[in-house]
C-alpha atoms as a PDB file:
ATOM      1  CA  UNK A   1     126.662 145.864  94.812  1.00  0.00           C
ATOM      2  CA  UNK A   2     128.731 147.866  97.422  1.00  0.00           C
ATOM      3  CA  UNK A   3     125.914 147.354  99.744  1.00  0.00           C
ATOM      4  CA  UNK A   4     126.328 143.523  99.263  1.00  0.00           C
ATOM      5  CA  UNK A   5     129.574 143.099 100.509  1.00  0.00           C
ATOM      6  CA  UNK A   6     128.897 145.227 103.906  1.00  0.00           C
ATOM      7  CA  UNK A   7     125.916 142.846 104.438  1.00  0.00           C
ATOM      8  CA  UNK A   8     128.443 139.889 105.486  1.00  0.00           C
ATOM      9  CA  UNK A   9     130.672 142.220 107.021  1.00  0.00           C
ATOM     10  CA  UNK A  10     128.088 143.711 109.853  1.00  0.00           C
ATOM     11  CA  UNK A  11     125.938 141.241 109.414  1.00  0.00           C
ATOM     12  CA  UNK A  12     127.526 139.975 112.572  1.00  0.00           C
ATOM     13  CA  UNK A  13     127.747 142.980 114.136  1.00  0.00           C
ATOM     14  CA  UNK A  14     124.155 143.398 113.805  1.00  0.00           C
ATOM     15  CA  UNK A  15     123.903 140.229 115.613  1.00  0.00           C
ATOM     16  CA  UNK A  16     125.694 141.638 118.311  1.00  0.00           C
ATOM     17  CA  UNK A  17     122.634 144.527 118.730  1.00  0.00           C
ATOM     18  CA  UNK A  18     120.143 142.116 118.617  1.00  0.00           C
ATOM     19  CA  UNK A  19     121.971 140.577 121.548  1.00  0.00           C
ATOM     20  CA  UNK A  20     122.301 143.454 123.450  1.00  0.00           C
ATOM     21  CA  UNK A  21     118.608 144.517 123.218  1.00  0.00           C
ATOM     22  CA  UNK A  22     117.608 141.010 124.077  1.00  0.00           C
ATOM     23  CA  UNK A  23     118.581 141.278 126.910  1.00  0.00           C
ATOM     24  CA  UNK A  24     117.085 143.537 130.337  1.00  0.00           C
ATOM     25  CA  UNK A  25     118.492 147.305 130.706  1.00  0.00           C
ATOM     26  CA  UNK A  26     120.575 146.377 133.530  1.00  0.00           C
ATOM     27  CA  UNK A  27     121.860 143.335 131.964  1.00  0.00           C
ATOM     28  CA  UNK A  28     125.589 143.692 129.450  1.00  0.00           C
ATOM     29  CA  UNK A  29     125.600 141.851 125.638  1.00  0.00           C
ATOM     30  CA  UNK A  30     127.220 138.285 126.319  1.00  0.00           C
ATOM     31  CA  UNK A  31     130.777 138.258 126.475  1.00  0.00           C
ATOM     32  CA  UNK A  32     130.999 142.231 126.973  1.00  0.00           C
ATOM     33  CA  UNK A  33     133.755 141.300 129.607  1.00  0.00           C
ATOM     34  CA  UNK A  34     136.100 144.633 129.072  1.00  0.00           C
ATOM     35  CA  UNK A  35     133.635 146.379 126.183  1.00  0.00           C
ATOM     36  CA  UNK A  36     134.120 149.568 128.979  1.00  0.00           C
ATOM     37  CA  UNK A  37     137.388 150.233 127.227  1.00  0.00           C
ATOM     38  CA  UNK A  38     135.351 150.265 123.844  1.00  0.00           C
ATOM     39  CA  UNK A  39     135.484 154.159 124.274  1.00  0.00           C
ATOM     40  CA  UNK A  40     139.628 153.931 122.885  1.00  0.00           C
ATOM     41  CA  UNK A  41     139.169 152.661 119.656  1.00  0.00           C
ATOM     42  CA  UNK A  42     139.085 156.028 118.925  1.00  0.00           C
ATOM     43  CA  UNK A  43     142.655 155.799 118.451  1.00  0.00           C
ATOM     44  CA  UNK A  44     141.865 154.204 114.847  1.00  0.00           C
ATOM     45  CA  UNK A  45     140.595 157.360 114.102  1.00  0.00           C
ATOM     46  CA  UNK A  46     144.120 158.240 113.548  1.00  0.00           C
ATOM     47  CA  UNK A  47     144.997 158.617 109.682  1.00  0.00           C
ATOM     48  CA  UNK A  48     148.625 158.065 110.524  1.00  0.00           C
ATOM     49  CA  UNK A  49     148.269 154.432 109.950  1.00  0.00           C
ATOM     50  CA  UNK A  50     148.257 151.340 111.432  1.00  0.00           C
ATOM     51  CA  UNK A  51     149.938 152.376 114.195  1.00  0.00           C
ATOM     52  CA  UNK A  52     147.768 154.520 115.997  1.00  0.00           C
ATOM     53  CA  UNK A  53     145.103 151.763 115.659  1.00  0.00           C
ATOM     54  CA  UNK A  54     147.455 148.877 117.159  1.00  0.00           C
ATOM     55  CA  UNK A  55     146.877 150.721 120.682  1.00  0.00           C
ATOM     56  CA  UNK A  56     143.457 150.638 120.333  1.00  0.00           C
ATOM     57  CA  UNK A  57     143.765 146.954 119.357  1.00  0.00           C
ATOM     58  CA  UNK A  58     144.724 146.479 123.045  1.00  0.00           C
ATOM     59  CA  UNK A  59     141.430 147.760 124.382  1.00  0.00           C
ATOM     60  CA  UNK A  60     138.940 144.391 125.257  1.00  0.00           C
ATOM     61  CA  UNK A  61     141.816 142.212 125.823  1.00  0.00           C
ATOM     62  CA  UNK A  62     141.592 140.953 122.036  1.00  0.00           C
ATOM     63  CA  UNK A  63     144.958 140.892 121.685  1.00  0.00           C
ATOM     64  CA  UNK A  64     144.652 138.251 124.446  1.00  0.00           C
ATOM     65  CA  UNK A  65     142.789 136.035 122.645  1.00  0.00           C
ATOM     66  CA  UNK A  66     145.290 133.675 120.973  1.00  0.00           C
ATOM     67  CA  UNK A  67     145.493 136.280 117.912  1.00  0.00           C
ATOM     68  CA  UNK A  68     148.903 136.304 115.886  1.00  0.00           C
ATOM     69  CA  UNK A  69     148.301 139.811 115.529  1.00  0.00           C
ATOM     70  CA  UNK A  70     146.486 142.635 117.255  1.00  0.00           C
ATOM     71  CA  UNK A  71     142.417 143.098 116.570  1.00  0.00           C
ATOM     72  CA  UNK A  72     143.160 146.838 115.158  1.00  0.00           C
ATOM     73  CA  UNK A  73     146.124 145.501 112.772  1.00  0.00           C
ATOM     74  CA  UNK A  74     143.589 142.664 111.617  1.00  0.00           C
ATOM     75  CA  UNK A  75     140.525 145.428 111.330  1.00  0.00           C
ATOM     76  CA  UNK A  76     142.925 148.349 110.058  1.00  0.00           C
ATOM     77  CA  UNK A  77     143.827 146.266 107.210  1.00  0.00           C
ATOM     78  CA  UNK A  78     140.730 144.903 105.978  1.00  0.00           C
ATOM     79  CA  UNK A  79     139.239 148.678 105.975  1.00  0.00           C
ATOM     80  CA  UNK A  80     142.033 149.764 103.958  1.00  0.00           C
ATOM     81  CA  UNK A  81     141.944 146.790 101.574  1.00  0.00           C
ATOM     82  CA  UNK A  82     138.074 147.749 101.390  1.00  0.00           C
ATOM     83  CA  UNK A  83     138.726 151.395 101.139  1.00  0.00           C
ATOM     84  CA  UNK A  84     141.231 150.832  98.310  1.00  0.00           C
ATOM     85  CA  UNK A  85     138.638 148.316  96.329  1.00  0.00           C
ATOM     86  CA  UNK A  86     136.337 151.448  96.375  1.00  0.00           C
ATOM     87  CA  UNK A  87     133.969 149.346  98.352  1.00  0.00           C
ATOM     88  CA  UNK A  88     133.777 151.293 101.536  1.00  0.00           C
ATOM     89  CA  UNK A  89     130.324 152.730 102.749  1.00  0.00           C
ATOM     90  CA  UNK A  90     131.829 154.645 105.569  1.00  0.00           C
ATOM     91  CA  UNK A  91     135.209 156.287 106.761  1.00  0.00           C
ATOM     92  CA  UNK A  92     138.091 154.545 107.296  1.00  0.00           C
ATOM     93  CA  UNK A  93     138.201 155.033 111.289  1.00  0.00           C
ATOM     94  CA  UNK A  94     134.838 154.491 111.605  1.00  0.00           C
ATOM     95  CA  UNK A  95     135.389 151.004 109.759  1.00  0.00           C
ATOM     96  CA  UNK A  96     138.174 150.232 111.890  1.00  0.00           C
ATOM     97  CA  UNK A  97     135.949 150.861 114.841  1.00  0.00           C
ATOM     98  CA  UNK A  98     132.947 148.768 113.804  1.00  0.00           C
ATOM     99  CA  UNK A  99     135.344 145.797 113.005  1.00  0.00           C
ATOM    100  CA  UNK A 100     137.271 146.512 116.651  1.00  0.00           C
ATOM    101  CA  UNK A 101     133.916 146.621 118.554  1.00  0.00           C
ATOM    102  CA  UNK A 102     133.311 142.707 117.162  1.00  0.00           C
ATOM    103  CA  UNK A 103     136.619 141.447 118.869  1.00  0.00           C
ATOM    104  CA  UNK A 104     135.886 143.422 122.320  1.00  0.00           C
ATOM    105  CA  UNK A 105     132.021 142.470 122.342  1.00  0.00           C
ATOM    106  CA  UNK A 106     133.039 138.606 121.853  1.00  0.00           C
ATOM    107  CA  UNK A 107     136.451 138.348 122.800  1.00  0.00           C
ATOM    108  CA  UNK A 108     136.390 134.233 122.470  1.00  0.00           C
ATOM    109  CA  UNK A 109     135.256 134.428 118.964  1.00  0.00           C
ATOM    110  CA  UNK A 110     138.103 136.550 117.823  1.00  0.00           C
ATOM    111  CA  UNK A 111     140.136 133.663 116.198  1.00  0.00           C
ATOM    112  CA  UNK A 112     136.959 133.264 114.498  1.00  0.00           C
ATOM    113  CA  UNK A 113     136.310 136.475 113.043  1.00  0.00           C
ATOM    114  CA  UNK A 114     140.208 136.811 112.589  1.00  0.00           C
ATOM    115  CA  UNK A 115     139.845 133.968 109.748  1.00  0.00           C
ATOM    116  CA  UNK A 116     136.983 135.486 108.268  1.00  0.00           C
ATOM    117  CA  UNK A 117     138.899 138.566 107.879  1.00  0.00           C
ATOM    118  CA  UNK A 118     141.875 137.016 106.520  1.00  0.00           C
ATOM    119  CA  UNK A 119     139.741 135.201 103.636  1.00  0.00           C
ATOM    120  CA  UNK A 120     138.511 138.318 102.585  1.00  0.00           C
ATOM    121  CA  UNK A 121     141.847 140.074 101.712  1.00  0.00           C
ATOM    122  CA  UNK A 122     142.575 136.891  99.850  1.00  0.00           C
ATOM    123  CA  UNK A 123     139.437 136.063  98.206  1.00  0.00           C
ATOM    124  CA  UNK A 124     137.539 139.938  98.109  1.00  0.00           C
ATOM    125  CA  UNK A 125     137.511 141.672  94.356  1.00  0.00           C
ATOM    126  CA  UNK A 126     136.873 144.704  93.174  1.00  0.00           C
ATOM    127  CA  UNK A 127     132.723 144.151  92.551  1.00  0.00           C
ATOM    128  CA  UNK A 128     132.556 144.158  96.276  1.00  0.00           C
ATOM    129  CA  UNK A 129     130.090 141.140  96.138  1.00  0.00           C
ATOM    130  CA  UNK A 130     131.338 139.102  99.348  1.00  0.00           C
ATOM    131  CA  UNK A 131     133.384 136.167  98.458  1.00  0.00           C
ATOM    132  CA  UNK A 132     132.009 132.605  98.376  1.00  0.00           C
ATOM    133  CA  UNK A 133     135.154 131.096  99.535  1.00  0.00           C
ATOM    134  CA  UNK A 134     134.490 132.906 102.612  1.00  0.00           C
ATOM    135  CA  UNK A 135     130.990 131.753 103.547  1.00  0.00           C
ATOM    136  CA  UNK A 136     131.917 128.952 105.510  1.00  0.00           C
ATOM    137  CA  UNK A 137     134.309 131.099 107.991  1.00  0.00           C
ATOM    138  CA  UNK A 138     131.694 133.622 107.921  1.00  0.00           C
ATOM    139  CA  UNK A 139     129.325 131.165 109.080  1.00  0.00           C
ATOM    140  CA  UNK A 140     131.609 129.461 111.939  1.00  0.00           C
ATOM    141  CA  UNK A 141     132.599 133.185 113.428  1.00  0.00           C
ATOM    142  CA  UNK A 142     128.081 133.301 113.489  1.00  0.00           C
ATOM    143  CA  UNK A 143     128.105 130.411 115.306  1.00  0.00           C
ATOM    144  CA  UNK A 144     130.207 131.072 117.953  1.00  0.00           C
ATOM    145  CA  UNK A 145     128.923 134.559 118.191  1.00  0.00           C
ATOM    146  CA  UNK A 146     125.530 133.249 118.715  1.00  0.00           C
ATOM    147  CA  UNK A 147     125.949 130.151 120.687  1.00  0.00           C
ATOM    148  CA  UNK A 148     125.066 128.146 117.314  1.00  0.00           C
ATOM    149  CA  UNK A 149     121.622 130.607 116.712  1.00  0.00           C
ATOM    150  CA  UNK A 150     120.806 132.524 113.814  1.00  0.00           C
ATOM    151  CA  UNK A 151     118.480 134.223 112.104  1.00  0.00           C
ATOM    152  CA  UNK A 152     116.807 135.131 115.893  1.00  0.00           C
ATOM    153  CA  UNK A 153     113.788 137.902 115.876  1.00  0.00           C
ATOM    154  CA  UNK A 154     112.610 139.348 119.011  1.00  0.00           C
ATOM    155  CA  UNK A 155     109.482 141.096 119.613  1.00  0.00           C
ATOM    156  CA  UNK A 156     108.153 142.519 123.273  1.00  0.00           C
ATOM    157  CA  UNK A 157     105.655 141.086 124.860  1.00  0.00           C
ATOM    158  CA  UNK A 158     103.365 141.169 128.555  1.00  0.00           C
ATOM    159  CA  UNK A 159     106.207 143.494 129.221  1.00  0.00           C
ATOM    160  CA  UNK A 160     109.237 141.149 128.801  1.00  0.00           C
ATOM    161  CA  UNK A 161     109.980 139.612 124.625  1.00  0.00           C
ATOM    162  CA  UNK A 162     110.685 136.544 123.157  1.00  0.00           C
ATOM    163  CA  UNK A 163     112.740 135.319 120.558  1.00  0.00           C
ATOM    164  CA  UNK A 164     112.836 132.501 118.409  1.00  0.00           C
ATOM    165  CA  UNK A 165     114.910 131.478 115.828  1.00  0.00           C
ATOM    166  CA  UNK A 166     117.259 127.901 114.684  1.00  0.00           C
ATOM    167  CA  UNK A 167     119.441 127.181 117.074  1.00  0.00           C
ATOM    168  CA  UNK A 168     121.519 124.413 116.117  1.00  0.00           C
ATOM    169  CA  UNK A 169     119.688 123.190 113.192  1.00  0.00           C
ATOM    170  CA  UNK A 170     116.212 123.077 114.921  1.00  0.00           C
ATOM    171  CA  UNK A 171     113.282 126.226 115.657  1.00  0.00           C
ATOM    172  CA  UNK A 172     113.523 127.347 119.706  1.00  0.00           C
ATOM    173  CA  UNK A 173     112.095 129.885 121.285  1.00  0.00           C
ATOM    174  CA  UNK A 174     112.053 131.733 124.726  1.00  0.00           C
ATOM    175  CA  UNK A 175     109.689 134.115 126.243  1.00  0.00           C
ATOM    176  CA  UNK A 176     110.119 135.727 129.397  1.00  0.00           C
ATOM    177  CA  UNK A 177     108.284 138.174 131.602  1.00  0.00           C
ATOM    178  CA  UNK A 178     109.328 140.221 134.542  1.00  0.00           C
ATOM    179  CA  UNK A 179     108.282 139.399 137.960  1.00  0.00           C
ATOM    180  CA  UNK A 180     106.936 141.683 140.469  1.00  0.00           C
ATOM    181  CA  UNK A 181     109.820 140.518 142.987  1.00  0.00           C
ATOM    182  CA  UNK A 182     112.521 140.939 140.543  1.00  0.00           C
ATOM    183  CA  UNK A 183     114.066 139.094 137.704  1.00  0.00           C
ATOM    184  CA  UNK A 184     111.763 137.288 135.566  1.00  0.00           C
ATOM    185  CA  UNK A 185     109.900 133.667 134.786  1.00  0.00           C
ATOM    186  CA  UNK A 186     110.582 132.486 130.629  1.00  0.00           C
ATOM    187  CA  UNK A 187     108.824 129.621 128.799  1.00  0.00           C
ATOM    188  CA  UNK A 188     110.823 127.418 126.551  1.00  0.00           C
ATOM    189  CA  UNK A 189     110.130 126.031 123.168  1.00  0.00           C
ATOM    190  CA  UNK A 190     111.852 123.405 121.380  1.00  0.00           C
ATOM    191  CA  UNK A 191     109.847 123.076 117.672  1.00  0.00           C
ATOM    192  CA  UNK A 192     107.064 124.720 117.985  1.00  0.00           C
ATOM    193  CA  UNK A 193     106.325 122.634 122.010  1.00  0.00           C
ATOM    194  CA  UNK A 194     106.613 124.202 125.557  1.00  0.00           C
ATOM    195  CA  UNK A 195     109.628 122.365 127.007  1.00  0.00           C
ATOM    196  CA  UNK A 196     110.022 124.063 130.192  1.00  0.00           C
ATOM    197  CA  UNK A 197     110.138 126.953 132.712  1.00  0.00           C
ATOM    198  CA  UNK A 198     112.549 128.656 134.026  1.00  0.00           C
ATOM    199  CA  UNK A 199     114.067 132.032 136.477  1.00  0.00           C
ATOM    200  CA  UNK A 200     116.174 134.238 135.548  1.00  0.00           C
ATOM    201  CA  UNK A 201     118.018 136.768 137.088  1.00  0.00           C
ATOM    202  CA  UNK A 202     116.771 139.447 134.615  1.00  0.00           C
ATOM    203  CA  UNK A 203     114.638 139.595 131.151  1.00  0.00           C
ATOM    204  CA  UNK A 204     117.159 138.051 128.664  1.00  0.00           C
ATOM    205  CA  UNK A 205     115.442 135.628 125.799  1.00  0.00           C
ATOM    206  CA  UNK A 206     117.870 134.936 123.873  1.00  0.00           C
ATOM    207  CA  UNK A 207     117.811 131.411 123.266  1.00  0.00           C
ATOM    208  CA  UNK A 208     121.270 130.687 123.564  1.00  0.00           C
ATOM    209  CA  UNK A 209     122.003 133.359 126.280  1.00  0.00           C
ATOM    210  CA  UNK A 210     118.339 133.000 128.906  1.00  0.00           C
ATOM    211  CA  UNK A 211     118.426 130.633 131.248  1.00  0.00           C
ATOM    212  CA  UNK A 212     116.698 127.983 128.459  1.00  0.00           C
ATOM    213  CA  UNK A 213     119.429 127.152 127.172  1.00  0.00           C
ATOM    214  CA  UNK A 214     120.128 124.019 128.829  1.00  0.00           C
ATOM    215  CA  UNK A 215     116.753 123.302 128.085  1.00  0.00           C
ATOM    216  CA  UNK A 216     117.093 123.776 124.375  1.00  0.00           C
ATOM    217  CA  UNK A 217     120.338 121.747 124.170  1.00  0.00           C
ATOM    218  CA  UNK A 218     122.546 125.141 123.628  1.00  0.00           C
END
């Protein structure tokens, strides 16, 4: 049941990995503007409380991001709320430091994720299955995340990948391979049809982050 309730909570952050290794080697996850100072949330390792985390709630900018309170406060109490339900998988810092790594990633979605995490100290009980009332927040910090796409696989392929997945209520797909002169060429599919071509300035298919987007409507 335990495992349940971690499910919704990384569930985004294992969107955030798929982003990241959509993407070419030389190319940052979307919205990593600032994840260099990822490296200090280290500073939730510190038992002492919240306190130590708050400075790491700094690092990103997150606390820039129209937040009421600082990303570590937000992510420090929703471990220990988990922690004290008996539904934690992992340490406490490490916790904090998963959650953290969600508001430096995507630093516009962190009102988003904010109100997901607020939910689930209201609504979370002691089973640890994740909160129904929550869904709907959960779903709107995914969105915005994703540039409205979930549920996106990626596979290689000739040497570059492609991903498909809905994007906005509708299956898309792009596929893009390297070219010899640099960056790379991607096909884009809009249910199931080739709707275009494009260039990019490196191997990136995710549909809401290549350059088919505009293409696709996202």
């Amino acid at each position: 049941m335990h495992l349940l309730q971690h499910h919704h909570l990384f569930r985004v952050s294992f969107t955030l990995l798929l982003l990241a290794c959509a993407c070419g080697a030389d190319e940052p996850a979307p919205g990593t503007t600032g994840s260099g100072n990822a490296g200090s949330t280290g500073g939730a390792g510190n038992t002492g409380g919240a306190g130590g985390s708050a400075g790491a709630g700094g690092a990103g900018g997150a606390g820039g991001s129209g937040l009421s309170e600082g990303a570590a406060v937000i992510c420090y109490r929703d471990c220990a709320a988990l922690a004290e339900l008996g539904c934690a998988l992992e340490p406490l810092e490490e916790c904090v430091s998963v959650c953290l790594e969600g508001f430096v990633a995507v630093p516009e979605c962190a009102s988003e994720q904010a109100d997901y995490r607020a939910c689930l100290l209201v609504e979370r009980t002691a089973d640890c299955v994740p909160p129904p009332a929550c869904d709907a927040l959960l779903t709107t910090w995914e969105l915005c995340t994703t540039g409205g796409c979930l549920d996106v696989v990626c596979t290689p392929k000739n040497g570059g990948c492609r991903c498909e997945g809905i994007c906005k209520d509708k299956p898309v797909a792009a596929e893009c391979v390297p070219r010899p002169e640099g960056g790379a060429s991607c096909k884009c599919f809009d249910e199931g049809t080739q709707v275009g071509t494009c260039m990019s300035d490196t191997v990136s298919c995710f549909p809401s982050k290549s350059c088919c987007a505009p293409q696709l409507g996202l």
